[in-house]
N, C-alpha and C. Protein backbone atom coordinates (compact mmCIF):
# COMPACT_ATOMS: atom_id res chain seq x y z
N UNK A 1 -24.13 5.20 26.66
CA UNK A 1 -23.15 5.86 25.84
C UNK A 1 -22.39 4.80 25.03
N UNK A 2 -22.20 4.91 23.87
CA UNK A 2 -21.55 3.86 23.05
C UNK A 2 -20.18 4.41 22.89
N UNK A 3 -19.14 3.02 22.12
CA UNK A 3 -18.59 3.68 21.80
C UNK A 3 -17.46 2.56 20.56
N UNK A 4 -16.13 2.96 20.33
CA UNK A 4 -15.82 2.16 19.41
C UNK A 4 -14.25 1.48 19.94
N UNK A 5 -14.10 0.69 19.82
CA UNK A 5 -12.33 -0.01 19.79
C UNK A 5 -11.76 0.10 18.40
N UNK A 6 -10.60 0.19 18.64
CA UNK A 6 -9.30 0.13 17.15
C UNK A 6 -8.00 -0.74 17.76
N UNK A 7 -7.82 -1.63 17.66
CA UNK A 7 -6.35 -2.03 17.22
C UNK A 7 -5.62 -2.51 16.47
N UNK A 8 -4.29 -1.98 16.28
CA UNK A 8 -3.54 -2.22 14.73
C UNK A 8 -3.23 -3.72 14.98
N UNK A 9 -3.01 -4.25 16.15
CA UNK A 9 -2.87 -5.88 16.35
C UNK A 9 -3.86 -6.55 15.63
N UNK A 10 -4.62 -6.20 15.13
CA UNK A 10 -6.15 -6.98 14.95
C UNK A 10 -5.83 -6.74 12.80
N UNK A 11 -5.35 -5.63 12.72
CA UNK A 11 -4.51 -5.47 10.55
C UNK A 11 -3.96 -5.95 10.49
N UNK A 12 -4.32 -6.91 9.07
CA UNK A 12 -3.34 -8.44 8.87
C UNK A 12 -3.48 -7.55 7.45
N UNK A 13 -2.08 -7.72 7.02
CA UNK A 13 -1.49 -7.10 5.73
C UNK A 13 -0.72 -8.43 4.82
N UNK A 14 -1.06 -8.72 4.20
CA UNK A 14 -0.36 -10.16 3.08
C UNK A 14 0.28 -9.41 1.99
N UNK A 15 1.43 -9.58 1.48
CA UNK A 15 2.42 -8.81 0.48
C UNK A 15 2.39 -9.85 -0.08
N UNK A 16 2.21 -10.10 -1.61
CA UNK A 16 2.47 -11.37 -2.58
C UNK A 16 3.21 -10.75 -4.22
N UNK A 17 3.97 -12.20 -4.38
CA UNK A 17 4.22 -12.01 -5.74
C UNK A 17 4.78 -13.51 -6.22
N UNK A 18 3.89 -13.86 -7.30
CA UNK A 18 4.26 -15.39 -7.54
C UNK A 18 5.41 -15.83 -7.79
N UNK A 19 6.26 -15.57 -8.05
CA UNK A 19 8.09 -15.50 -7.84
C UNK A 19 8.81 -15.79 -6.48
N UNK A 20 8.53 -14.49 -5.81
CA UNK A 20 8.96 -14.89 -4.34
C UNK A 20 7.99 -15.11 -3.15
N UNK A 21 6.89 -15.24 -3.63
CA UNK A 21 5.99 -15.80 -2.42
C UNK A 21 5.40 -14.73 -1.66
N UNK A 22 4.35 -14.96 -0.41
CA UNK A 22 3.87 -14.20 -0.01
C UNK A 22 4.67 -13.97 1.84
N UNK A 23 4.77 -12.98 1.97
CA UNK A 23 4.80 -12.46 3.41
C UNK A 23 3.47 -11.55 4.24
N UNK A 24 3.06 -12.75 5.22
CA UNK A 24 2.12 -11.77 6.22
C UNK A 24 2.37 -11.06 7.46
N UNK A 25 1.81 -10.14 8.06
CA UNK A 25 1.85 -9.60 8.68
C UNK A 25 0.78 -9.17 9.79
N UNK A 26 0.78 -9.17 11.11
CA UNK A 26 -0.20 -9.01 11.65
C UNK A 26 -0.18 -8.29 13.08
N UNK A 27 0.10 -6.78 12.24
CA UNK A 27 0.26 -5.80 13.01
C UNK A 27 1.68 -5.92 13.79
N UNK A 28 2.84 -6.56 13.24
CA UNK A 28 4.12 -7.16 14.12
C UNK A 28 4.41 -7.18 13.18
N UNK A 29 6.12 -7.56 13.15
CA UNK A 29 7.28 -8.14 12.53
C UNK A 29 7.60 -6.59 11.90
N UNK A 30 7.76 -5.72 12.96
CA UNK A 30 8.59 -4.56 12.71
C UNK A 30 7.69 -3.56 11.82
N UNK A 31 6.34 -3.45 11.33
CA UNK A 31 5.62 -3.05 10.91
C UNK A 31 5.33 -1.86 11.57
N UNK A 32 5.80 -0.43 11.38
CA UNK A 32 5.35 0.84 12.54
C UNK A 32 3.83 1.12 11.73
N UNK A 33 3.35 1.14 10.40
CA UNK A 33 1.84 1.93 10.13
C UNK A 33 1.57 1.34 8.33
N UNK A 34 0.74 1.51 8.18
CA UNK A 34 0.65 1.01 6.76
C UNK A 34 -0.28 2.42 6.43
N UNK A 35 -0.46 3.18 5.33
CA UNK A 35 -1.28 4.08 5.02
C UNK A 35 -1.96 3.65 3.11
N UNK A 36 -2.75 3.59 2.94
CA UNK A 36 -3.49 3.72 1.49
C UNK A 36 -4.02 4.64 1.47
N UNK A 37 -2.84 5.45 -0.34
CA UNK A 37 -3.95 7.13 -0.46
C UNK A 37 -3.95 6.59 -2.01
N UNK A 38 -5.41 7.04 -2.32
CA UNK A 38 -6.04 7.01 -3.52
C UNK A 38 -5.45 8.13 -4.16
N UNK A 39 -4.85 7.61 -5.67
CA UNK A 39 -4.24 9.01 -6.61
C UNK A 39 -4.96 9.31 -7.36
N UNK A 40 -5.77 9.15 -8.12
CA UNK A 40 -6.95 9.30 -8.71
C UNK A 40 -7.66 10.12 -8.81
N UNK A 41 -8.31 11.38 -9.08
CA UNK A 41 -9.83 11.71 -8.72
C UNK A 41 -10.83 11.47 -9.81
N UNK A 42 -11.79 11.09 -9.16
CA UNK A 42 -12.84 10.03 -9.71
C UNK A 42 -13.76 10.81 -10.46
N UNK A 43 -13.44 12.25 -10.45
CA UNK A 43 -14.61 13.69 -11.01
C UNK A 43 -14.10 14.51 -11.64
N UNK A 44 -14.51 15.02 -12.27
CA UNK A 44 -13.70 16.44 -12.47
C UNK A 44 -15.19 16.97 -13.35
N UNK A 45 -15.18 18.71 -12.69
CA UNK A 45 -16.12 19.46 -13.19
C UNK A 45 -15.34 20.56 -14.43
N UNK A 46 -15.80 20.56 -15.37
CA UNK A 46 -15.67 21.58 -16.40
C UNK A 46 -16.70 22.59 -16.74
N UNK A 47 -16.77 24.19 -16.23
CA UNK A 47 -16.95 24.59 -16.75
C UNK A 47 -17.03 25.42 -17.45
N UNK A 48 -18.09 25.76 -18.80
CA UNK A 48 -17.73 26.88 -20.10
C UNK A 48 -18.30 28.15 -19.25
N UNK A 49 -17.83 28.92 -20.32
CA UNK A 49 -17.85 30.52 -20.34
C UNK A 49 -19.31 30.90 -20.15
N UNK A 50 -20.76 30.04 -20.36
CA UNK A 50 -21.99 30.69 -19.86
C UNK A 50 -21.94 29.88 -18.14
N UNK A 51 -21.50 29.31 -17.88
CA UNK A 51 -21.88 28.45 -16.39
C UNK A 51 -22.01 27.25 -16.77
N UNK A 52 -22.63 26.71 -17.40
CA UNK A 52 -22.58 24.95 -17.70
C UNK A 52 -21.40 24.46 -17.48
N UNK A 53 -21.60 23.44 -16.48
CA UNK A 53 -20.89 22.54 -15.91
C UNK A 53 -20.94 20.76 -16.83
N UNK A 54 -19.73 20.53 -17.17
CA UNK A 54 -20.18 19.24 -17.60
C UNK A 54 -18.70 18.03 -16.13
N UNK A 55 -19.84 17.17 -15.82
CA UNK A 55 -19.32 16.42 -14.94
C UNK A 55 -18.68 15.15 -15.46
N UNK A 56 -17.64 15.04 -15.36
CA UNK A 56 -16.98 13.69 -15.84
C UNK A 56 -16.60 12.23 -14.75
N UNK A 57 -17.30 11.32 -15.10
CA UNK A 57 -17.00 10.34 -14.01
C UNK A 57 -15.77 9.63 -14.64
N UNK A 58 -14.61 9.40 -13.36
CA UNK A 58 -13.43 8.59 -13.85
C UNK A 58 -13.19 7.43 -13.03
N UNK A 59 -12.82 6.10 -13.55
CA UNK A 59 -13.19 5.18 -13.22
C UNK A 59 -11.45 4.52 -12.65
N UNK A 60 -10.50 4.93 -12.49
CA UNK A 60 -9.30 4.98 -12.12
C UNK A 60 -9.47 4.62 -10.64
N UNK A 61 -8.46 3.87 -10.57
CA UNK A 61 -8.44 3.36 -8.53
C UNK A 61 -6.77 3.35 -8.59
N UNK A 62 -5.70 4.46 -9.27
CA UNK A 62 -4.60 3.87 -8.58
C UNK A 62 -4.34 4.11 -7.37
N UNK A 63 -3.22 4.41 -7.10
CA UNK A 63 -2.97 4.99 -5.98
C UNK A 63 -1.82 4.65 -5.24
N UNK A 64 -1.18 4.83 -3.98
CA UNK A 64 0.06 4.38 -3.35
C UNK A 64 0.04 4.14 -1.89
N UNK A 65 0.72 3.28 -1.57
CA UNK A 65 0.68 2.39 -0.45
C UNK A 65 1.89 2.46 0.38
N UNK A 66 2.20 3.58 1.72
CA UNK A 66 3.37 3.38 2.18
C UNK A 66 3.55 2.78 3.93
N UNK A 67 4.36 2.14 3.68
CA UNK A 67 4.09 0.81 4.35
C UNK A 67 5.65 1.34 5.44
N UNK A 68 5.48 1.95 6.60
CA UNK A 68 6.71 2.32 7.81
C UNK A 68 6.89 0.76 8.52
N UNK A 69 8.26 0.50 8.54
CA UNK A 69 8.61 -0.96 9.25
C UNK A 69 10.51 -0.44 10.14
N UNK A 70 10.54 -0.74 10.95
CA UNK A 70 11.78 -1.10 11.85
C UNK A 70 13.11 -1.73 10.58
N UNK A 71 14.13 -1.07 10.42
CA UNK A 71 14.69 -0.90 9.27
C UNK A 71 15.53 -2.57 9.61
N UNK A 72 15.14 -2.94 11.05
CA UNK A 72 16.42 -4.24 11.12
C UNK A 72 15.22 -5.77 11.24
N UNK A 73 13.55 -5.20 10.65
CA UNK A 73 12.63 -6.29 10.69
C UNK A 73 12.99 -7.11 9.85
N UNK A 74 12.27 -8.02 9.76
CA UNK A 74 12.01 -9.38 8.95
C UNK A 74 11.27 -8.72 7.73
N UNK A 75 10.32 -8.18 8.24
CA UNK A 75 9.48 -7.33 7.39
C UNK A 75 10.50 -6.73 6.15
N UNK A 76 11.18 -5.82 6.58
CA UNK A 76 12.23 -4.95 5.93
C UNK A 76 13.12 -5.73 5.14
N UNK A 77 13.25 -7.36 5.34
CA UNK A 77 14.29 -7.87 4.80
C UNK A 77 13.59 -8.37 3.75
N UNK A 78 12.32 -8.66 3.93
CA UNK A 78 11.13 -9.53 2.95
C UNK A 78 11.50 -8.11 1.80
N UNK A 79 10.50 -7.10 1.99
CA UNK A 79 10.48 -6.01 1.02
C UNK A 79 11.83 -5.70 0.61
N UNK A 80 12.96 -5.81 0.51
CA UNK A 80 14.54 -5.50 0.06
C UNK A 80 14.76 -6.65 -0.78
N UNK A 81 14.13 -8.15 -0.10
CA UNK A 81 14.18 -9.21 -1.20
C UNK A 81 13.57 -9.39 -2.25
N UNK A 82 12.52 -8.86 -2.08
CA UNK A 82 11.52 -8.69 -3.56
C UNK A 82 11.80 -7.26 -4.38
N UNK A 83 12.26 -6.42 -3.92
CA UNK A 83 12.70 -5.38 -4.44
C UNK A 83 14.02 -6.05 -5.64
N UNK A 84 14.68 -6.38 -4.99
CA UNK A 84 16.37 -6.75 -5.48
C UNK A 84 15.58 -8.03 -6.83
N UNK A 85 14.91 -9.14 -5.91
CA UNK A 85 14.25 -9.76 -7.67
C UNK A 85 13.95 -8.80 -8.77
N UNK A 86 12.89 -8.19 -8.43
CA UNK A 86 12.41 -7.38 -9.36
C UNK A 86 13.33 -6.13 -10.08
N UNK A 87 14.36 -6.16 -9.85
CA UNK A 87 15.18 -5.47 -10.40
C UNK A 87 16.22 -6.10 -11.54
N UNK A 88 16.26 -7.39 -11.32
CA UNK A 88 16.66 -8.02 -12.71
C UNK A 88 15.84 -9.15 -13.15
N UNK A 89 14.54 -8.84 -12.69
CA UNK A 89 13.38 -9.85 -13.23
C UNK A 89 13.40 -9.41 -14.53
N UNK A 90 12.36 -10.57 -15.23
CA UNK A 90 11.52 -9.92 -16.71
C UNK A 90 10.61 -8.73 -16.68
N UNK A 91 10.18 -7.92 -17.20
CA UNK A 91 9.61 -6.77 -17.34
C UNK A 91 7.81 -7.20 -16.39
N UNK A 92 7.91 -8.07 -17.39
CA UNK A 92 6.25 -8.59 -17.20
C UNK A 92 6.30 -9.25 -15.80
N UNK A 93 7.28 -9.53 -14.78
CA UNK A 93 6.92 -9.29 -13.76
C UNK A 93 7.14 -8.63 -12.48
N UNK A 94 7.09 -7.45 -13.01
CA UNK A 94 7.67 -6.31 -12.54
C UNK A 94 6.15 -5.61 -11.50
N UNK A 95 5.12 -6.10 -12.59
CA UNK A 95 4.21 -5.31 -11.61
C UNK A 95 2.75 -6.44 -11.17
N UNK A 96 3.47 -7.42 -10.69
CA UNK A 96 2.57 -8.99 -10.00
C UNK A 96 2.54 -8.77 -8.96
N UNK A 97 2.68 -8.21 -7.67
CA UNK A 97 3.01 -8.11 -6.07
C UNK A 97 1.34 -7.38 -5.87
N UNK A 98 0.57 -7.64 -5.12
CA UNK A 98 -0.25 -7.75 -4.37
C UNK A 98 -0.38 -7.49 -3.02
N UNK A 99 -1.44 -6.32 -2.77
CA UNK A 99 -1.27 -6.39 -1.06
C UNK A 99 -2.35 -6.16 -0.88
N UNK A 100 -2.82 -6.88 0.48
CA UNK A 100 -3.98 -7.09 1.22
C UNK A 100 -4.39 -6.94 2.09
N UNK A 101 -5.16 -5.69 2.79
CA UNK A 101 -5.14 -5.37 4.37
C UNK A 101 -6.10 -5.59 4.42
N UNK A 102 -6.65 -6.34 5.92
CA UNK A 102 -7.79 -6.09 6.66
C UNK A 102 -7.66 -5.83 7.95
N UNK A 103 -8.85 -5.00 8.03
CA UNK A 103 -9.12 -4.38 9.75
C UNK A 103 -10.25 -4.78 9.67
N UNK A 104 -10.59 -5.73 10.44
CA UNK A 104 -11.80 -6.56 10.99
C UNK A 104 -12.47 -5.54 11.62
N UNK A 105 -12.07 -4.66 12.99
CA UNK A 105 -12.93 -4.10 13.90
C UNK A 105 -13.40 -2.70 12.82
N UNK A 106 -12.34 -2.31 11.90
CA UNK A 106 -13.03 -1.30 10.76
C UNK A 106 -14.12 -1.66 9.94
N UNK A 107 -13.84 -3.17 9.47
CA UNK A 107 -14.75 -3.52 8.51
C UNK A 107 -14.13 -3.14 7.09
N UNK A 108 -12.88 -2.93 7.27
CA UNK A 108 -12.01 -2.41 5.73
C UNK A 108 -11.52 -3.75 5.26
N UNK A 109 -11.34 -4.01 4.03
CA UNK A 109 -10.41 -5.09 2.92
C UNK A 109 -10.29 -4.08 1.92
N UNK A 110 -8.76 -3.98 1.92
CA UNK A 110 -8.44 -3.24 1.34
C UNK A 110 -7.54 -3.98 -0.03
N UNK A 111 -7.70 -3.93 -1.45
CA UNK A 111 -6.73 -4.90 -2.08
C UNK A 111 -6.42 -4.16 -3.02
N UNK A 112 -4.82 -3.87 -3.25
CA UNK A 112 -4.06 -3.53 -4.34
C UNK A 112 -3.15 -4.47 -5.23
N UNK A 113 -3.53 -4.43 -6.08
CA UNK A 113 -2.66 -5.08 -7.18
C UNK A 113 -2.04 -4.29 -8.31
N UNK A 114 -1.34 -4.94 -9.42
CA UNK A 114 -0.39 -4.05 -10.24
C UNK A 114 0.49 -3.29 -9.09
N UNK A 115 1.09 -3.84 -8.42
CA UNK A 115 1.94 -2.84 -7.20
C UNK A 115 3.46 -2.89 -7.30
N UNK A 116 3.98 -1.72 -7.62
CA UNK A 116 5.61 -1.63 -7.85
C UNK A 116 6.35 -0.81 -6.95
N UNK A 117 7.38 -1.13 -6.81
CA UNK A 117 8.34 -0.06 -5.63
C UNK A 117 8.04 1.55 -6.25
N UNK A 118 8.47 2.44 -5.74
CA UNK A 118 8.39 3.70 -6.13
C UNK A 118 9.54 3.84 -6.44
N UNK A 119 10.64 3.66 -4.58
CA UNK A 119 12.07 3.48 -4.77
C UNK A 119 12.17 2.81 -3.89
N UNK A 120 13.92 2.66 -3.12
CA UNK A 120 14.31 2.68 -2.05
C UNK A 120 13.64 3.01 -1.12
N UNK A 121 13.62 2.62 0.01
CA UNK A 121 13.37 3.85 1.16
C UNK A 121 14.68 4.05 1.56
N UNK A 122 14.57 5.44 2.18
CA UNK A 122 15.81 6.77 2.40
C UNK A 122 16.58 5.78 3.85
N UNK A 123 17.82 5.49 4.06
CA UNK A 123 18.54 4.76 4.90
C UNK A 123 18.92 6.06 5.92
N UNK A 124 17.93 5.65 7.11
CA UNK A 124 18.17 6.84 8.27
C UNK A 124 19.42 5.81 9.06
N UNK A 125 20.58 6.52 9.77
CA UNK A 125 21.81 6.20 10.83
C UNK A 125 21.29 6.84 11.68
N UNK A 126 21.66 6.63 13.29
CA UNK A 126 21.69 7.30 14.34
C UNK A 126 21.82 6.61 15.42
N UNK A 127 21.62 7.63 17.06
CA UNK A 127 22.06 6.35 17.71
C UNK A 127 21.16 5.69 18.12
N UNK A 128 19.78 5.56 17.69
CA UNK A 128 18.46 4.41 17.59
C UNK A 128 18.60 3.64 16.41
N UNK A 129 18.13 3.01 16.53
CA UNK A 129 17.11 2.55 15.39
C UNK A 129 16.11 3.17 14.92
N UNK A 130 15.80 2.83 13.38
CA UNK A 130 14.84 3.76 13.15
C UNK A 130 13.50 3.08 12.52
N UNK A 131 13.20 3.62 11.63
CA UNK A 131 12.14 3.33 10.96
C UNK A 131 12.36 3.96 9.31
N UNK A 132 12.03 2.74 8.46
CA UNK A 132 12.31 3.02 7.00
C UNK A 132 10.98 3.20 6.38
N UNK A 133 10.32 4.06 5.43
CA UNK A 133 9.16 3.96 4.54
C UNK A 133 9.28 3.71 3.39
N UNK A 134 8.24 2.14 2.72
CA UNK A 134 8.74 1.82 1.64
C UNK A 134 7.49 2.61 0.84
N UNK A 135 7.47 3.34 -0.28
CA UNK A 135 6.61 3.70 -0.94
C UNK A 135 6.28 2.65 -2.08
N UNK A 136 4.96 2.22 -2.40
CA UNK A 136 4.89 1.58 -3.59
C UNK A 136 3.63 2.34 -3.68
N UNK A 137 3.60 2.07 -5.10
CA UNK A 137 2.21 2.64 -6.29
C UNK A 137 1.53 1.31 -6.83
N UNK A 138 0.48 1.44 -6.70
CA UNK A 138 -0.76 0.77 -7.31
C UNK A 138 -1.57 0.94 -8.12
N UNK A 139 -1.60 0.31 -9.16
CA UNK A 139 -2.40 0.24 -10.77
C UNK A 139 -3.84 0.59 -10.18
N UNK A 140 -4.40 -0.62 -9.40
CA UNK A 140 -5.88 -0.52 -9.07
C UNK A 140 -6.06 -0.67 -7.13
N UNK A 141 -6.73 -0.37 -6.70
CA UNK A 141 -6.92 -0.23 -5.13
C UNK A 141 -8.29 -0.47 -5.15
N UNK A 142 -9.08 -2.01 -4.43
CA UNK A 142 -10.10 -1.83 -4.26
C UNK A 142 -10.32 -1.61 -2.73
N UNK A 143 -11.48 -0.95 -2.14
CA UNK A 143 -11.77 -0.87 -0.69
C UNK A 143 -13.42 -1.19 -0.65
N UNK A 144 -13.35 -2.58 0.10
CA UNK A 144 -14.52 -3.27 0.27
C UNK A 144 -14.74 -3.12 1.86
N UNK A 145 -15.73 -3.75 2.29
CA UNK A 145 -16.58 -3.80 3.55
C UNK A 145 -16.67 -5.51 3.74
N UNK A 146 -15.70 -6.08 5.00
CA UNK A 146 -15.71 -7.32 5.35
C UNK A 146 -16.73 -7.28 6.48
């Protein structure tokens, strides 16, 4: 009987931007989940009034990247610091930040570039600690096989 292992200890995530440098991550430093959803659809069928279908291929990879971390991490302080640059940076480098996941035991490399905040993430109080989600959007998302 076969079967498979997963652990998030084993996703190393690299956040870059030539300004303020890169921060890694490896499955720690307050990191609760990282998710990549493709915005894109890559098809679209049209069709006319007899049945003909005409198929359109679209060559678009954006998409958005939301990244849950422990609101009092290191992690959290990295992403608030590059946020706050980029808010009275130059335009043109507004969308340089880069991110890089791999899951070795998946076989995923995942790489987004052109990557900008969406917003804030929403500031939860209570009597825990919580967890903040930073949303960012991505120009292009490639997903390769390491």
């Amino acid at each position: 009987m076969g079967y498979s292992t997963y652990s998030f200890g084993d996703v190393t995530t690299t956040f870059s931007h030539p300004s303020v440098g890169s921060y890694a991550t490896g499955g720690a430093d307050g990191l609760g989940s990282i998710s990549t959803t493709m915005a894109t659809d890559r098809t679209t069928h049209d069709t006319s009034a007899d049945g003909q279908v005409m198929v359109s291929k679209i060559k678009g990879r954006s998409g958005t990247i939301a990244i849950a971390v422990q609101q009092t991490s290191s992690l959290n302080d990295w992403l608030l610091t590059l946020y706050k640059y980029l808010e009275t940076a130059p335009a043109s480098e507004y969308a340089l930040t880069s991110v890089i996941q791999r899951a070795p035991s998946m076989g995923d490399l995942i790489t987004a570039t052109g990557v900008s905040f969406q917003k804030l993430p929403d500031k939860p109080y209570g009597a825990q600690g919580q967890q903040v989600t930073w949303n960012l959007m991505a120009a292009d998302i490639q997903q390769d096989n390491i």
